[in-house]
Protein backbone atom coordinates (compact mmCIF):
# COMPACT_ATOMS: atom_id res chain seq x y z
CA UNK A 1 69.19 69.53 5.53
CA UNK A 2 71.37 66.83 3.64
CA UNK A 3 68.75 65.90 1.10
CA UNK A 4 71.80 63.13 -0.41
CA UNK A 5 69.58 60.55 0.78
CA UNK A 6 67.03 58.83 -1.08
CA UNK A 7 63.79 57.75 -0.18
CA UNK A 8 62.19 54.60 -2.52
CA UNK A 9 58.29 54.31 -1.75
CA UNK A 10 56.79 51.15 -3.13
CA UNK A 11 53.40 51.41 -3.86
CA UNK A 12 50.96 48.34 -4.42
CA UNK A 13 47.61 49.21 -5.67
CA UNK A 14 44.62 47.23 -6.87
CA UNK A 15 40.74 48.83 -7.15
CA UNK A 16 41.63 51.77 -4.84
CA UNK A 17 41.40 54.07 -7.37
CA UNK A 18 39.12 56.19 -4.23
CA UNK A 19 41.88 56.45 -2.35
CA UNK A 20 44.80 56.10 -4.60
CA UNK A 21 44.69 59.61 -5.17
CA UNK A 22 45.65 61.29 -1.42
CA UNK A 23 47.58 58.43 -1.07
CA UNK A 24 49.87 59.61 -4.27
CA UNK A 25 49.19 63.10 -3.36
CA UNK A 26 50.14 62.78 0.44
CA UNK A 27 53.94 61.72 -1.14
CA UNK A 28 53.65 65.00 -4.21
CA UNK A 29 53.37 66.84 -1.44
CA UNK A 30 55.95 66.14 0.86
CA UNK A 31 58.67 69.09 1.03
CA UNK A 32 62.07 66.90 1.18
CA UNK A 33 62.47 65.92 -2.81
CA UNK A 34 64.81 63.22 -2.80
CA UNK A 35 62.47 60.30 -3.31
CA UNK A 36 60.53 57.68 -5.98
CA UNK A 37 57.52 56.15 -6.03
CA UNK A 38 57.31 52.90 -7.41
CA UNK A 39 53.67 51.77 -8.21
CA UNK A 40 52.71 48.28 -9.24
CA UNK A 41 49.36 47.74 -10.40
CA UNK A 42 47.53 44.02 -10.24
CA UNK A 43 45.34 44.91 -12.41
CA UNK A 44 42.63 46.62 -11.81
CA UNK A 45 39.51 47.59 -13.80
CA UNK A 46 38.74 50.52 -12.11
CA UNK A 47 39.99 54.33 -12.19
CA UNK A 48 42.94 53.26 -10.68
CA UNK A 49 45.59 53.25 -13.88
CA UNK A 50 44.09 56.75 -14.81
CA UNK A 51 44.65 58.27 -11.37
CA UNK A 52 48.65 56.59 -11.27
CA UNK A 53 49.19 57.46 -15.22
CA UNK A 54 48.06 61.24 -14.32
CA UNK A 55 50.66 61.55 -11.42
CA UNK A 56 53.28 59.57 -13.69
CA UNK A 57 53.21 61.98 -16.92
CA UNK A 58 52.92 65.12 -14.01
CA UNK A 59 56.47 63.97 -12.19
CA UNK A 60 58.93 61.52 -13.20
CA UNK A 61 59.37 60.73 -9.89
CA UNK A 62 56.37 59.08 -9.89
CA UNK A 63 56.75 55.31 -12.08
CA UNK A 64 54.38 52.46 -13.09
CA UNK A 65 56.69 49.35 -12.75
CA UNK A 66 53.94 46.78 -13.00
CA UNK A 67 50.61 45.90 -14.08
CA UNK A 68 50.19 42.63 -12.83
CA UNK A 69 51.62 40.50 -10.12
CA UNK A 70 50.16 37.05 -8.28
CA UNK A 71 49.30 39.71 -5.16
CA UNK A 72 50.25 42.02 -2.71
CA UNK A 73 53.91 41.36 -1.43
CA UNK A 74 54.57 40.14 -5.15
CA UNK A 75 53.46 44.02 -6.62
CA UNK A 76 55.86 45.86 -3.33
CA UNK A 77 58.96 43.29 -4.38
CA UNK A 78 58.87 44.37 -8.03
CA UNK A 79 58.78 47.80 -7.13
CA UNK A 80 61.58 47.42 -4.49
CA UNK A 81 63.22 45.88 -7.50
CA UNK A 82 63.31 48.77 -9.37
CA UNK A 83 64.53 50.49 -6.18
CA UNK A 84 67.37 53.15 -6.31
CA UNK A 85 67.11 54.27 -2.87
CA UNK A 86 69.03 54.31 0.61
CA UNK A 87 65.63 54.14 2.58
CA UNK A 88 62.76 51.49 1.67
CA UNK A 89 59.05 51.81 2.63
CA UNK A 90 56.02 51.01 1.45
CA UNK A 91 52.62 52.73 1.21
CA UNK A 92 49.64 50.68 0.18
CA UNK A 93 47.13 52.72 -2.08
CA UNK A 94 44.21 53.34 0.62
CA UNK A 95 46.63 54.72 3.01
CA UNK A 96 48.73 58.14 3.30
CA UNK A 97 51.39 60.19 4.66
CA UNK A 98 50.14 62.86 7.23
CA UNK A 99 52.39 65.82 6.80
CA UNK A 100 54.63 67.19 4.52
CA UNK A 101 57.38 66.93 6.56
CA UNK A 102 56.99 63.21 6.95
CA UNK A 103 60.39 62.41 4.50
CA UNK A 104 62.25 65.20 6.15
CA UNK A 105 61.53 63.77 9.68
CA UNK A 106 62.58 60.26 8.29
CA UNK A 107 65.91 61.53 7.17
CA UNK A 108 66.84 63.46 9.92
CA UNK A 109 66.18 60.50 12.17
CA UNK A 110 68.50 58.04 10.28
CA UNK A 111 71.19 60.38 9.88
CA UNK A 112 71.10 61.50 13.88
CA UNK A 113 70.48 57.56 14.78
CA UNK A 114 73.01 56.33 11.97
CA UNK A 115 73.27 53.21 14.16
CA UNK A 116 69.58 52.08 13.05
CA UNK A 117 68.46 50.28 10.65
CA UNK A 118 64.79 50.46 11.07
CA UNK A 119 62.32 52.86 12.07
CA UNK A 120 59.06 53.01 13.29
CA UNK A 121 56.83 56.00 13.61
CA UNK A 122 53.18 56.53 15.41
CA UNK A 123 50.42 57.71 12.75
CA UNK A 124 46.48 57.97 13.20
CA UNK A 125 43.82 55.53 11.64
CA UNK A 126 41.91 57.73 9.02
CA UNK A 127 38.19 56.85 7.63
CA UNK A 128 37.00 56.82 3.87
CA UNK A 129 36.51 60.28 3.88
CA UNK A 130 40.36 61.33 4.92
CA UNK A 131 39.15 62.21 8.48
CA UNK A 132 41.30 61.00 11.77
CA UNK A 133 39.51 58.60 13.59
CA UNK A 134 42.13 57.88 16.35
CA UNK A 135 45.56 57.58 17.45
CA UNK A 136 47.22 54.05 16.57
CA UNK A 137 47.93 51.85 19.82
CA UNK A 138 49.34 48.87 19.00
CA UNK A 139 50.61 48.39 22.02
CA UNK A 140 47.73 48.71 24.20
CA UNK A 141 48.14 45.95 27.20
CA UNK A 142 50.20 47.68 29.85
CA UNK A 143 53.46 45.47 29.62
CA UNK A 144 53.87 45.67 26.06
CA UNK A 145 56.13 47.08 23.89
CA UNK A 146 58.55 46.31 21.28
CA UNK A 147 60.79 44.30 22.94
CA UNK A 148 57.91 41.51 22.83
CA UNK A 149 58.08 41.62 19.21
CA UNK A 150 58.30 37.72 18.89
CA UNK A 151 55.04 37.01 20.81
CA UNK A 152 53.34 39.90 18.96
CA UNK A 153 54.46 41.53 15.96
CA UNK A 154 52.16 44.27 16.13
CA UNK A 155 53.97 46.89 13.50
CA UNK A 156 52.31 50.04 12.29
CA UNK A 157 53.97 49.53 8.56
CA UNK A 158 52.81 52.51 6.79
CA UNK A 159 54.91 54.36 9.17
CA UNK A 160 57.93 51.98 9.15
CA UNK A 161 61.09 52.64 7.17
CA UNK A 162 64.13 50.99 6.94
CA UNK A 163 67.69 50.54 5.24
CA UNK A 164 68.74 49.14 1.55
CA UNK A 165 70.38 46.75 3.63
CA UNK A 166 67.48 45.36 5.37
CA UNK A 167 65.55 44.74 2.11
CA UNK A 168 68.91 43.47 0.09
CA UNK A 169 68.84 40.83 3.12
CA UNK A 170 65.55 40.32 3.90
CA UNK A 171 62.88 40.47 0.86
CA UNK A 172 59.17 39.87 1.37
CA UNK A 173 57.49 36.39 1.29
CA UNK A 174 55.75 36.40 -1.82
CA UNK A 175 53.90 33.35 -1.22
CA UNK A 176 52.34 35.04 1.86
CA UNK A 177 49.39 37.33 1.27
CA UNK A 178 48.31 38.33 4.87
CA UNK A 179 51.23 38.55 6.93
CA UNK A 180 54.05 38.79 4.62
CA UNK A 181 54.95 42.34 6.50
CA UNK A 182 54.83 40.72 9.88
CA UNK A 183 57.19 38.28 9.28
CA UNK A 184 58.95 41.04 7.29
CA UNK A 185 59.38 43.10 10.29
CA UNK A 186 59.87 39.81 12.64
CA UNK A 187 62.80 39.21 10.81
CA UNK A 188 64.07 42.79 10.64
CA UNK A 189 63.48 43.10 14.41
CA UNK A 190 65.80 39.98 14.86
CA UNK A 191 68.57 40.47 12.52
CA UNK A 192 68.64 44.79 12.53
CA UNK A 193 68.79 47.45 14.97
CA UNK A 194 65.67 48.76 15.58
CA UNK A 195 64.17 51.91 17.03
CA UNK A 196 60.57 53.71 17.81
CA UNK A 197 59.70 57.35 18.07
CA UNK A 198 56.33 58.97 18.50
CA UNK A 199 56.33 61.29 15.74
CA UNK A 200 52.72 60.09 13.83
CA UNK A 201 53.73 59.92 10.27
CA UNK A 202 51.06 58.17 8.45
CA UNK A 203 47.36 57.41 8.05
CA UNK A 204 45.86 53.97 8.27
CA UNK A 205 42.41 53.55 6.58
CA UNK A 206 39.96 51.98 7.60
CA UNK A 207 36.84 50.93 5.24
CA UNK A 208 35.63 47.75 6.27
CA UNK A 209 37.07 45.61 3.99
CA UNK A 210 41.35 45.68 5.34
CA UNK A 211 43.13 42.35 4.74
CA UNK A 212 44.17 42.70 8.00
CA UNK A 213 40.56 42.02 9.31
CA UNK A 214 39.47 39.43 8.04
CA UNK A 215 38.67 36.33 9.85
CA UNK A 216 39.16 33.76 7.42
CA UNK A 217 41.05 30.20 7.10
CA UNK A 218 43.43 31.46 4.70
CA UNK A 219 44.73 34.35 6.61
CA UNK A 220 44.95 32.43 9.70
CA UNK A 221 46.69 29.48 8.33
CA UNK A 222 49.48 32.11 7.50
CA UNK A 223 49.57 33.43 11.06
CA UNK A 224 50.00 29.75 11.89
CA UNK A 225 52.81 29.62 9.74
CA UNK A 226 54.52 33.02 11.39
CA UNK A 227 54.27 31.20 14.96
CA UNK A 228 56.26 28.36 12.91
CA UNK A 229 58.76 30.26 12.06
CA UNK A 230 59.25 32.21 15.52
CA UNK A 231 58.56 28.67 17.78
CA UNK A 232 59.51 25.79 15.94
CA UNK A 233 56.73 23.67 13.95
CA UNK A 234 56.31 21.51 17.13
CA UNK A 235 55.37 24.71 19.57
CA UNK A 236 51.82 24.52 20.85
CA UNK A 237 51.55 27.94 19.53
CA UNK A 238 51.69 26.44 15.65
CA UNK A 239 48.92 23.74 16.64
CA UNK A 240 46.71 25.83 18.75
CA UNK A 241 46.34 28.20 15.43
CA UNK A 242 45.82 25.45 13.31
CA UNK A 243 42.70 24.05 15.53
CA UNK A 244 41.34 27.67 15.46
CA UNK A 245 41.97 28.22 11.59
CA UNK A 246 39.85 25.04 11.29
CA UNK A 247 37.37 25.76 13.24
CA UNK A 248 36.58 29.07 11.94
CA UNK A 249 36.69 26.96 8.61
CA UNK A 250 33.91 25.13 9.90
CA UNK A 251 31.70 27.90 11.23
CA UNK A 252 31.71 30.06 7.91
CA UNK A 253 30.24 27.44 5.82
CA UNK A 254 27.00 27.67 8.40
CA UNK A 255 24.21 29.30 6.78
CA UNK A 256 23.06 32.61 8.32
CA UNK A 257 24.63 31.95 12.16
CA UNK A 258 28.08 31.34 11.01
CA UNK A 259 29.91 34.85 10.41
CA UNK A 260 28.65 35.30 13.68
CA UNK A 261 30.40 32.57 15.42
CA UNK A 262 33.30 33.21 13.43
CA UNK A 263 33.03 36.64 15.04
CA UNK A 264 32.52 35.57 18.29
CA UNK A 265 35.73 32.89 18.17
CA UNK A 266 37.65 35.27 16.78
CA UNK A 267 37.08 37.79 19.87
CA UNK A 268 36.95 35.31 22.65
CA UNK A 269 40.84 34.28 21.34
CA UNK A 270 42.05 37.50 20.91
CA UNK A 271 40.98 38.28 24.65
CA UNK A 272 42.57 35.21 25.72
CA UNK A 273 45.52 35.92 23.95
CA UNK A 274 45.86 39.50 25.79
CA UNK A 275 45.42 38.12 28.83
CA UNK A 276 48.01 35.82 28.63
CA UNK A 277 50.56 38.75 27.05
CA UNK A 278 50.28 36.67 23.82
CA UNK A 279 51.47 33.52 25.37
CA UNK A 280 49.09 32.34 23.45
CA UNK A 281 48.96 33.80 20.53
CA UNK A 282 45.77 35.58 18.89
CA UNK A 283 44.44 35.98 15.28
């Protein structure tokens, strides 16, 4: 295999240092050895630093760019800055890569489909312990798939790679802290060539506590934002988030009852929303 090109794997880790470890491992051992990994650290005050500073002073490969940053999408972009790669990605610090063959898959894909600029494998959700739970389905009402990218951008990104180009032309929102990779991809989907295979490349964690989650004000006032930016700020879409991301405002300040209902909004509008085929839109 041409091993010319170069992988850059930005890293963003805060008080994972449990998981940080297969994560950093899951890229040692990968058996294509054109790559970097670019770790930014927010800070964290657990074993985190001891576990990145071990793999650092084992491979050069392996560099701390950052120890502090105003979040998530802030840590990847100073990595990315740092970047001397033909192929981006990023890995956060809970999750992994499967195989070992995961780069050399990646590279053989965007040199025999040199007319894309974006990627995007299958992988598995994974538990705290490192064991599969199941296959990702992102795409699990029966009409979907990519091609309906602007009504859902449902993206697996731990499994998602793309071009210097798309980065150099695209960087990440960091303003956003919850769906700065959706509109990401959104925008990469638009302006890029973009392609799916089925090969499952990485491992998604789940341990109760994902960003992605969360049913709070903040995170949906971002998704709110996203439907801006796809619809116009006078679609329905933008309002219709905005009543739910104040309603769920209102139901987590009630004592005992209110996760609940929070709960129980935040299902009843994500079944709506697949009925429809996200013509209107979920959280």
């Amino acid at each position: 295999m041409d091993k010319s090109m170069k992988i850059s794997v930005a890293v963003p880790s805060y008080n994972y240092g449990k998981y940080i470890y297969y994560c950093l491992k899951s890229i040692k051992d990968q058996d294509y050895d054109n790559y970097e990994v670019l770790i930014s650290d927010g800070g964290s005050n657990d074993n985190s630093l001891e576990v990145i500073n071990d793999f650092c002073n084992a491979d050069d490969r392996f560099i701390l760019v950052s120890t502090s940053d105003i979040g998530q999408s802030d840590a990847i972009m100073k990595s990315f800055s740092c970047a001397t790669g033909d192929i981006f990605c990023f890995l956060n610090s809970d999750d992994v890569f499967l195989s070992d063959d995961s780069f050399s898959v990646v590279v053989s894909s965007f040199v025999n489909y040199k007319h894309c600029d974006i990627i995007s494998f299958d992988g598995y959700y994974i538990d705290k312990k490192n064991s599969y739970i199941r296959k990702v389905d992102l795409r699990y009402h029966p009409l979907d798939d990519s091609s309906n990218m602007k009504y859902r951008t449902a993206v697996l990104q731990p499994a998602t790679f793309w071009r210097r180009k798309v980065y150099e032309n695209i960087p990440l929102d960091i303003e956003s802290h919850y769906v700065f990779d959706a509109k990401f991809f959104y925008l990469a989907y638009v302006n890029y060539s973009w392609m799916d295979l089925t090969k499952p490349l990485a491992g998604h964690r789940l341990h109760g506590v994902n960003k992605s989650l969360q049913i709070s004000p903040e995170r949906i006032n971002e998704i709110s934002e996203l439907e801006r930016l796809k619809f116009g700020k006078y679609s329905f879409r933008v309002y219709y988030i905005k009543v739910i991301s104040n309603l769920i405002k209102v139901t987590n300040k009630i004592p005992y009852f209110g996760g609940r209902l929070s709960k129980i909004i935040y299902y009843f509008v994500n079944s709506v929303s697949f009925i429809s085929f996200y013509r209107i839109p979920g959280i």
